[in-house]
N, C-alpha and C. Protein backbone atom coordinates (compact mmCIF):
# COMPACT_ATOMS: atom_id res chain seq x y z
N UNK A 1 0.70 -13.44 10.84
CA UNK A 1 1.87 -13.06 10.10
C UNK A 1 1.65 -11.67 9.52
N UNK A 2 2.53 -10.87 9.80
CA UNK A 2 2.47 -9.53 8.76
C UNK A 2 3.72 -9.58 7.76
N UNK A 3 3.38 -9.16 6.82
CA UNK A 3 4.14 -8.68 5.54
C UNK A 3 4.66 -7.46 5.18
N UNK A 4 5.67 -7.24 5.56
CA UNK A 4 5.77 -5.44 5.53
C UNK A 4 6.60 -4.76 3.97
N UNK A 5 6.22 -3.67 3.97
CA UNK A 5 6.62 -3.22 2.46
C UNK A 5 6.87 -1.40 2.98
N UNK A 6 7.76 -1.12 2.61
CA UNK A 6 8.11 0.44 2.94
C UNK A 6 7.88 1.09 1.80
N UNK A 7 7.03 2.54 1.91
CA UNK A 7 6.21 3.69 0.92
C UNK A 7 7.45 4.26 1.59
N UNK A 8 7.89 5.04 0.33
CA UNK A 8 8.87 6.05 0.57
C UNK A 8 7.86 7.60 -0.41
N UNK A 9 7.66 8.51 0.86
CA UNK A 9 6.76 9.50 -0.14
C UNK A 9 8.18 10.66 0.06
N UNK A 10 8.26 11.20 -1.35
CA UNK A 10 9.50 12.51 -1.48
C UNK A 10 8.37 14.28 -2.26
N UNK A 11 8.99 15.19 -2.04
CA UNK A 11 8.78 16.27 -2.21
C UNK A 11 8.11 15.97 -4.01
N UNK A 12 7.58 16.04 -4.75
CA UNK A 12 7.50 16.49 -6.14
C UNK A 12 8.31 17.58 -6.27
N UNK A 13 9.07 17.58 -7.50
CA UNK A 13 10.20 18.30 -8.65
C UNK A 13 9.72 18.98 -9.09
N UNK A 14 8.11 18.79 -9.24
CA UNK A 14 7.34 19.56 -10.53
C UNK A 14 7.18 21.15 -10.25
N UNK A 15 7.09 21.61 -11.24
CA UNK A 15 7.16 23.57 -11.31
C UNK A 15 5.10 23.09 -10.63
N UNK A 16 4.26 22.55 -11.32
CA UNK A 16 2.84 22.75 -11.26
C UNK A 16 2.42 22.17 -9.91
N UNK A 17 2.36 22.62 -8.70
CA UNK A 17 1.87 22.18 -7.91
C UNK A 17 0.75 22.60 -7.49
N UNK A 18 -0.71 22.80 -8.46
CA UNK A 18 -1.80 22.83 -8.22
C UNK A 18 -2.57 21.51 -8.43
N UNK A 19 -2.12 20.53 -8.83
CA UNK A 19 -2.54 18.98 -9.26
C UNK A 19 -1.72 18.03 -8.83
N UNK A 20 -2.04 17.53 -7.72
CA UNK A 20 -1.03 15.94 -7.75
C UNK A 20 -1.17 14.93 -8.97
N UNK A 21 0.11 14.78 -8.23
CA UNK A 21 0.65 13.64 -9.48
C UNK A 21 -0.57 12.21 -9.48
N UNK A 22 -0.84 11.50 -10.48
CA UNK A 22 -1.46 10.47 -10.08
C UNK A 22 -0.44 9.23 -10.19
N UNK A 23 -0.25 7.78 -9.25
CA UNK A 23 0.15 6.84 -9.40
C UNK A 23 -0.34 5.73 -9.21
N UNK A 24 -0.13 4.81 -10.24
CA UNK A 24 -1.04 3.68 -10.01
C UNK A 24 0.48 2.34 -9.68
N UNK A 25 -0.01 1.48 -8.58
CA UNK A 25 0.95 0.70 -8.37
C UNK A 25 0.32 -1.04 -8.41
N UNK A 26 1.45 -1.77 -9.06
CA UNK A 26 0.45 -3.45 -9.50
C UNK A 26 1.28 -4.00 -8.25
N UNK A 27 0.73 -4.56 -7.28
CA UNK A 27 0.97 -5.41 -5.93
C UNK A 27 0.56 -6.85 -6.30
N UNK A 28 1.15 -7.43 -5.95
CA UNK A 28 0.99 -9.01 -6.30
C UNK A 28 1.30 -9.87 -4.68
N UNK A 29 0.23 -10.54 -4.25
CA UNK A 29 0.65 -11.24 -2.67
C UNK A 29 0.50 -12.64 -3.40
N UNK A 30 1.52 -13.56 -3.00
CA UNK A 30 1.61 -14.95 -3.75
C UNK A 30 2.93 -15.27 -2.78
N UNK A 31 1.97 -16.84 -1.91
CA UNK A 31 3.05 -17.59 -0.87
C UNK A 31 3.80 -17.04 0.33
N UNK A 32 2.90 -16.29 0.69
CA UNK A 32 2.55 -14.84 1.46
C UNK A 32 4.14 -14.05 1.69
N UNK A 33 3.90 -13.61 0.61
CA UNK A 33 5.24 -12.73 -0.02
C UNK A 33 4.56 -11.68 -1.14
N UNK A 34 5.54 -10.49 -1.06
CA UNK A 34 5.01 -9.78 -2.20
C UNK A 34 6.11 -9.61 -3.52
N UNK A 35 5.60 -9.03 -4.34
CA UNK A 35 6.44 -9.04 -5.40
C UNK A 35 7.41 -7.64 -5.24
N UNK A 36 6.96 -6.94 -4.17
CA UNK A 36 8.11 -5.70 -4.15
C UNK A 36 8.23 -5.49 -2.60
N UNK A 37 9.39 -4.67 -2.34
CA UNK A 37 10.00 -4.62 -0.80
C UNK A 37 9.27 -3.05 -0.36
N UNK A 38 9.63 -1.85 -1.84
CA UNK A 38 9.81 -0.82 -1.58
C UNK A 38 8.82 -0.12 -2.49
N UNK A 39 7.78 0.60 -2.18
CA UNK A 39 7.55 1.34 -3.02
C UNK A 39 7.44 2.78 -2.74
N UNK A 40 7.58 3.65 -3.94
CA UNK A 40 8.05 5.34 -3.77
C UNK A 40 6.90 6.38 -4.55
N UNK A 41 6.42 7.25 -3.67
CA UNK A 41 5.64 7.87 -4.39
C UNK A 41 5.68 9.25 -4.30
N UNK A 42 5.42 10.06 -5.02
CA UNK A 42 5.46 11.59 -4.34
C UNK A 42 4.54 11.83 -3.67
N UNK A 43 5.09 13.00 -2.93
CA UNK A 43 4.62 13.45 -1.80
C UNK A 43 2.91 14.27 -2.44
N UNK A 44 1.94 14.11 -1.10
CA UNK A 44 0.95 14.55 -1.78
C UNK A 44 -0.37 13.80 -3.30
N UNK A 45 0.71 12.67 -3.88
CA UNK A 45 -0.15 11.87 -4.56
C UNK A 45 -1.17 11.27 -4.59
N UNK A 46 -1.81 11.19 -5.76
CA UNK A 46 -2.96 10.33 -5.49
C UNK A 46 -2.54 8.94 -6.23
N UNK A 47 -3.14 7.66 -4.90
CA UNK A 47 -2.27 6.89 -5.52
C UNK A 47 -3.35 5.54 -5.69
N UNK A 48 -3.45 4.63 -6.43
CA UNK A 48 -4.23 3.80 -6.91
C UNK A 48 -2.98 2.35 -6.65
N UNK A 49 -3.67 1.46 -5.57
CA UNK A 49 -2.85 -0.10 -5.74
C UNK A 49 -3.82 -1.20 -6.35
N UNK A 50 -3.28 -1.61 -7.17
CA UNK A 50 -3.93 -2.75 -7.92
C UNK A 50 -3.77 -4.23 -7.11
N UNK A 51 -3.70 -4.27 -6.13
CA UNK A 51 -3.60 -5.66 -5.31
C UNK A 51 -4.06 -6.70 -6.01
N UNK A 52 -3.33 -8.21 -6.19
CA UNK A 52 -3.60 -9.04 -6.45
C UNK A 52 -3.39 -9.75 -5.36
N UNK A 53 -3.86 -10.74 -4.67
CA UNK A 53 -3.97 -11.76 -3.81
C UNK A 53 -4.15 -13.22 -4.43
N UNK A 54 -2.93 -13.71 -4.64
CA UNK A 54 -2.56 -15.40 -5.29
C UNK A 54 -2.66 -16.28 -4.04
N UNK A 55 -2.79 -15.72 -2.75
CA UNK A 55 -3.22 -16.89 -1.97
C UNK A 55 -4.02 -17.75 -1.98
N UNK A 56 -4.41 -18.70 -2.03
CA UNK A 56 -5.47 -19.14 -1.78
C UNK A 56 -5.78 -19.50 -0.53
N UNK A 57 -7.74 -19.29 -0.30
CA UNK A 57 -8.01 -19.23 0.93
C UNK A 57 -7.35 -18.54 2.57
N UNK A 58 -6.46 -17.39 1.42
CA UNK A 58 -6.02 -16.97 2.59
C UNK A 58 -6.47 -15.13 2.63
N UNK A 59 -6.67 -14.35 3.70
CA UNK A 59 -6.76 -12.88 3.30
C UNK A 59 -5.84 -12.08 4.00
N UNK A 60 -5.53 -11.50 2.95
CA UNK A 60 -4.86 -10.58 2.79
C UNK A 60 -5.29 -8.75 2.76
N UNK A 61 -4.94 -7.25 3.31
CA UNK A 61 -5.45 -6.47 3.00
C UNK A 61 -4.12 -5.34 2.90
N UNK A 62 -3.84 -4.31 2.36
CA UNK A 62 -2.98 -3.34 2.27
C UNK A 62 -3.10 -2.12 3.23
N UNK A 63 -2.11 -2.06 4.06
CA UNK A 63 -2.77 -0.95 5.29
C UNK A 63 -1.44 0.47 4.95
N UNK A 64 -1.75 1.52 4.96
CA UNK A 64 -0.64 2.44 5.26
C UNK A 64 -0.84 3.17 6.63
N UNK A 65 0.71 3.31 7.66
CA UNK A 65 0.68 3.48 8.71
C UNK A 65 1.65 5.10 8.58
N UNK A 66 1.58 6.08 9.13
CA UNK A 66 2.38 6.86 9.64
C UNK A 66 4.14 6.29 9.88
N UNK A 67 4.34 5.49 10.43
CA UNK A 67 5.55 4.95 11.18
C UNK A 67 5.55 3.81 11.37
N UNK A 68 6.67 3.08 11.52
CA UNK A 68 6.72 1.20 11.83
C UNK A 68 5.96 0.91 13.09
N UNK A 69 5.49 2.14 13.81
CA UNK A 69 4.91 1.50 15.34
C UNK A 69 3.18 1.08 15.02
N UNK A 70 2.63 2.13 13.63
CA UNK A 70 1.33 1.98 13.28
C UNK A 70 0.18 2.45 14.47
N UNK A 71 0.46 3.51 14.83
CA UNK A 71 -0.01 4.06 15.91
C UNK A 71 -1.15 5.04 15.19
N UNK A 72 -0.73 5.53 13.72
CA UNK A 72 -1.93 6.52 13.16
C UNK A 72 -2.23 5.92 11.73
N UNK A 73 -3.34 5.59 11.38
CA UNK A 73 -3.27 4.93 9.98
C UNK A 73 -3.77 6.23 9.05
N UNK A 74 -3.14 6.10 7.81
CA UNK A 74 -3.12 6.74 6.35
C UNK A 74 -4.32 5.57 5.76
N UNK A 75 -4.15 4.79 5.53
CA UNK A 75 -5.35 4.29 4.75
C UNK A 75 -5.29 2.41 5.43
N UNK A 76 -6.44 2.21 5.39
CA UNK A 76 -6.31 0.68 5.84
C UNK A 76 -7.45 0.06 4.28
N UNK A 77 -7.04 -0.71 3.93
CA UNK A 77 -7.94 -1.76 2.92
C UNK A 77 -8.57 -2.76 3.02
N UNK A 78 -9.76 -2.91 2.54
CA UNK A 78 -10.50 -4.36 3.31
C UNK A 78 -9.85 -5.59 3.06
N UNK A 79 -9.94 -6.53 3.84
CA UNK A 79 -9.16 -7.51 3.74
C UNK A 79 -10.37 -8.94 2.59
N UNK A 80 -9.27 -9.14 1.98
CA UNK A 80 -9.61 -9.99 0.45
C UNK A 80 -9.41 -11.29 0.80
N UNK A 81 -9.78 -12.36 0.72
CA UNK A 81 -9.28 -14.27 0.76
C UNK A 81 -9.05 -14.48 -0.84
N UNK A 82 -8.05 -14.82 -1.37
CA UNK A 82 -7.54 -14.90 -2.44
C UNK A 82 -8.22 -16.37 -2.90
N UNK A 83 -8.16 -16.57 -4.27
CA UNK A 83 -7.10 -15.58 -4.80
C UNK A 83 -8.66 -14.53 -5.64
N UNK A 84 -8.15 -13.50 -5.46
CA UNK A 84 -9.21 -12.10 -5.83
C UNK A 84 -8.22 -10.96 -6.09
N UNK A 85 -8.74 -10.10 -6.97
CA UNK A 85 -7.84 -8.88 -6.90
C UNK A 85 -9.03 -7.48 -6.27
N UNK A 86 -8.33 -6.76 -6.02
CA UNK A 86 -9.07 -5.77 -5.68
C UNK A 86 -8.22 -4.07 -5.81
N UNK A 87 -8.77 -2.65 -6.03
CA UNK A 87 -8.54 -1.77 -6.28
C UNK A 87 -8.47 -0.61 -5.08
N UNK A 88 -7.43 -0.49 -4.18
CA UNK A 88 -7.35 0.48 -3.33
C UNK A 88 -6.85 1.82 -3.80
N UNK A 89 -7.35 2.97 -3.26
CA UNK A 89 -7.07 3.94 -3.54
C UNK A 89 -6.87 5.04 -2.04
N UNK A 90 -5.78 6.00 -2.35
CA UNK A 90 -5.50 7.07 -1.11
C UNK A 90 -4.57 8.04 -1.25
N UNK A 91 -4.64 8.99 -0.78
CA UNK A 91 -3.78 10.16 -0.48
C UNK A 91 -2.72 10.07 -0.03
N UNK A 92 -1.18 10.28 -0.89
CA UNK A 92 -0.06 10.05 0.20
C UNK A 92 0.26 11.12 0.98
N UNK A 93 1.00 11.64 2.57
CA UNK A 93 0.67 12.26 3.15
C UNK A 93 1.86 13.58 2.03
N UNK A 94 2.13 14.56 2.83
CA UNK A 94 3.02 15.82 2.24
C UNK A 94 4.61 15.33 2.06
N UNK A 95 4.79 14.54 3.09
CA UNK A 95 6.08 14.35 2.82
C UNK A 95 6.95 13.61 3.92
N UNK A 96 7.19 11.89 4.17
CA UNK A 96 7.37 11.58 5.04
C UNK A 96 7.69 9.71 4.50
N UNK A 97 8.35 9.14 5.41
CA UNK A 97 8.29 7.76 5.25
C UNK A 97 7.53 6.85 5.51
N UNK A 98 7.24 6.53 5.07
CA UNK A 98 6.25 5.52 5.56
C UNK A 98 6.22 3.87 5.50
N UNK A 99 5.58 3.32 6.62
CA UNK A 99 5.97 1.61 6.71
C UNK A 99 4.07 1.12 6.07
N UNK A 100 4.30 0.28 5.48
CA UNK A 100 3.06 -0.10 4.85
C UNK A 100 3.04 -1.86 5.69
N UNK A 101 2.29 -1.56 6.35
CA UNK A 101 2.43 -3.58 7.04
C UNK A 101 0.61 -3.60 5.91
N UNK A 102 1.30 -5.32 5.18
CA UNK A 102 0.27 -5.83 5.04
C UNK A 102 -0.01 -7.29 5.33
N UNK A 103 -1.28 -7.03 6.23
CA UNK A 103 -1.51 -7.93 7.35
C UNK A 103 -1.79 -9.06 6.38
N UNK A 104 -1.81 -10.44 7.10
CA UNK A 104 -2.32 -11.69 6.55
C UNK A 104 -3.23 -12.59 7.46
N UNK A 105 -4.28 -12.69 6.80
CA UNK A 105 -5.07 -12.85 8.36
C UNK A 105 -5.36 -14.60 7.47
N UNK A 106 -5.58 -15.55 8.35
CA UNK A 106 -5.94 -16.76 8.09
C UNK A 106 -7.58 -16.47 8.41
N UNK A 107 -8.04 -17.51 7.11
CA UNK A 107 -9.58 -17.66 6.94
C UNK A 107 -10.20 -18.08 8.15
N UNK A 108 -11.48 -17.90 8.98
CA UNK A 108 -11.80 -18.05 9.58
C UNK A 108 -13.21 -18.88 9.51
């Protein structure tokens, strides 16, 4: 089963563009569903996901792909068996959409 969640990355507004912005985002996987559809970040960010995994015995990991085909990955996350939380961190690219599939892999 995959779980998909769309990163929307946009230009930053800001006059200071010698420092990205930092963002930290709280992800919650529970009944292999997440608690959000969409998340938005600026372009260029540094971005911190707080993943929680309420499955039990099941794993879960947070992947960012270029495009819905997932042909170039932005960041892939190790995959967790809940319920555990764990702290991913990555670069969003300059400026582009992005499909975030997060995989659900059954315990093995």
């Amino acid at each position: 089963m995959i779980l998909m969640l769309t990163l929307t990355v946009f230009p930053s507004c800001a006059t200071n563009t010698t420092s990205p912005e930092n963002v930290t985002i709280d992800l919650l996987a529970k009944d292999f569903a997440f608690n959000t559809s969409t998340i938005t970040v600026p372009a260029g960010a540094n971005v911190t996901v707080n993943f929680d995994n309420q499955d039990a015995s099941v794993g879960h990991n947070f992947a960012v792909y270029d495009s819905a085909s997932m042909k170039k990955t932005i960041f892939k996350g190790e995959i967790i068996s809940g319920p555990k939380k764990i702290i991913y961190t990555f670069n969003a690219p300059k400026s582009q959409e992005l499909t975030i599939p997060v995989r659900s892999h059954a315990r093995r």
